[in-house]
Protein backbone atom coordinates (compact mmCIF):
# COMPACT_ATOMS: atom_id res chain seq x y z
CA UNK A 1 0.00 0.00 0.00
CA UNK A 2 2.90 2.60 1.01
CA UNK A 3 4.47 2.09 -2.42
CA UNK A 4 1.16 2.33 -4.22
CA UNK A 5 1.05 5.68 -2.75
CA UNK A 6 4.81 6.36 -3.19
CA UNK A 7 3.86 5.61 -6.64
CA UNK A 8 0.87 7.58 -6.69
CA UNK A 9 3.10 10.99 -5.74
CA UNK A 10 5.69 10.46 -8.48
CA UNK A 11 3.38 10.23 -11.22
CA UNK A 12 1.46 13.08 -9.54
CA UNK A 13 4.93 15.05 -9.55
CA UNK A 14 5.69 14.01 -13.20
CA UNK A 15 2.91 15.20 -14.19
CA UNK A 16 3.04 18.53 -12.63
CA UNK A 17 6.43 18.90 -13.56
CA UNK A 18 5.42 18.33 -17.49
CA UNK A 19 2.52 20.78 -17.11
CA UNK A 20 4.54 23.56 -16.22
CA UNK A 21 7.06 23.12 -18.78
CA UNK A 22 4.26 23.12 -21.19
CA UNK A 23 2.72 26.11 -19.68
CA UNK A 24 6.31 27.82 -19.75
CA UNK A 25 6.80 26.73 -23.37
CA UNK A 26 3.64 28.47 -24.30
CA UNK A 27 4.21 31.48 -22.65
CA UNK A 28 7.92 31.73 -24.19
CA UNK A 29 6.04 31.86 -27.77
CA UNK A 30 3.48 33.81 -26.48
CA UNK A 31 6.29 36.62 -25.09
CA UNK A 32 8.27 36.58 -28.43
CA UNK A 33 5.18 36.52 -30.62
CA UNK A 34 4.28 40.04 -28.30
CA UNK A 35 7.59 41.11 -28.38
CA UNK A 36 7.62 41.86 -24.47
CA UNK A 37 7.24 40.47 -21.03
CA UNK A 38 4.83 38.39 -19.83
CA UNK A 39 4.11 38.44 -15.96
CA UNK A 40 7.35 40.12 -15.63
CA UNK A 41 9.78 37.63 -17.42
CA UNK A 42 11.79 37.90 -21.22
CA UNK A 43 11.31 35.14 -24.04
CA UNK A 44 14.58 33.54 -22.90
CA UNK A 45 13.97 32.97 -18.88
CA UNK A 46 10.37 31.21 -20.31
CA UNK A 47 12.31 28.92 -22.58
CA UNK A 48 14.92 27.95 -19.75
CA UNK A 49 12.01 27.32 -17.38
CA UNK A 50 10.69 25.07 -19.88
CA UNK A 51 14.12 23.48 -20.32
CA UNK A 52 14.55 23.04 -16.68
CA UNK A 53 11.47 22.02 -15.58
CA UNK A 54 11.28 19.48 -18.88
CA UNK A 55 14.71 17.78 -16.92
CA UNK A 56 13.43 17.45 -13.63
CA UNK A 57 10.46 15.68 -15.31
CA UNK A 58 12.30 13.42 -17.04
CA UNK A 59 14.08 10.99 -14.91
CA UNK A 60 10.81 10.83 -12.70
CA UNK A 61 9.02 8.94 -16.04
CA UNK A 62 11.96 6.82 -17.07
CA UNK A 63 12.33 5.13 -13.58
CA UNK A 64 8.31 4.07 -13.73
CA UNK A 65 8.14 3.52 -17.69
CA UNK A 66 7.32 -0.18 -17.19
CA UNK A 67 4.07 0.33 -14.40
CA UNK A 68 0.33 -0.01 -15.21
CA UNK A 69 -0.05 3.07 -13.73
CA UNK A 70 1.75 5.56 -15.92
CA UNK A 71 1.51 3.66 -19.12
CA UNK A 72 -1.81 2.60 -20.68
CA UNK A 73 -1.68 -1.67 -20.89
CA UNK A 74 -1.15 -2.00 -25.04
CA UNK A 75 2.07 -0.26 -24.28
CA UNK A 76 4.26 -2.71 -21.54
């Protein structure tokens, strides 16, 4: 049960984690397609929040890429 929910948190975190790179991503394009800042920050900083965020993300999925939980069944 403790590593279901141990499990439960890390897919919960990746998740997150690949949300707000998305979200930074998108507001990268949005600041260089309006030429300014958006909520205070330039093109660049939204692309390396992307970046960073996109890396913390990343390890979380590759060391559960083989449970039921994260992948849908056709794919194991």
């Amino acid at each position: 049960m403790k590593s279901l929910m141990s499990h439960s948190r890390k897919c919960l975190l990746w998740k997150l984690l690949w949300l707000a790179s998305a979200v930074s991503l998108v507001m990268a394009w949005v600041a260089v397609w309006s030429r300014g800042l958006v909520a205070g920050l330039e093109p660049l900083a939204w692309y390396w929040n992307a970046l960073v965020l996109a890396a913390l993300a990343t390890p979380i999925k590759m060391d559960c890429s083989d449970c039921g939980t994260c992948m849908p069944s056709g794919q194991q």
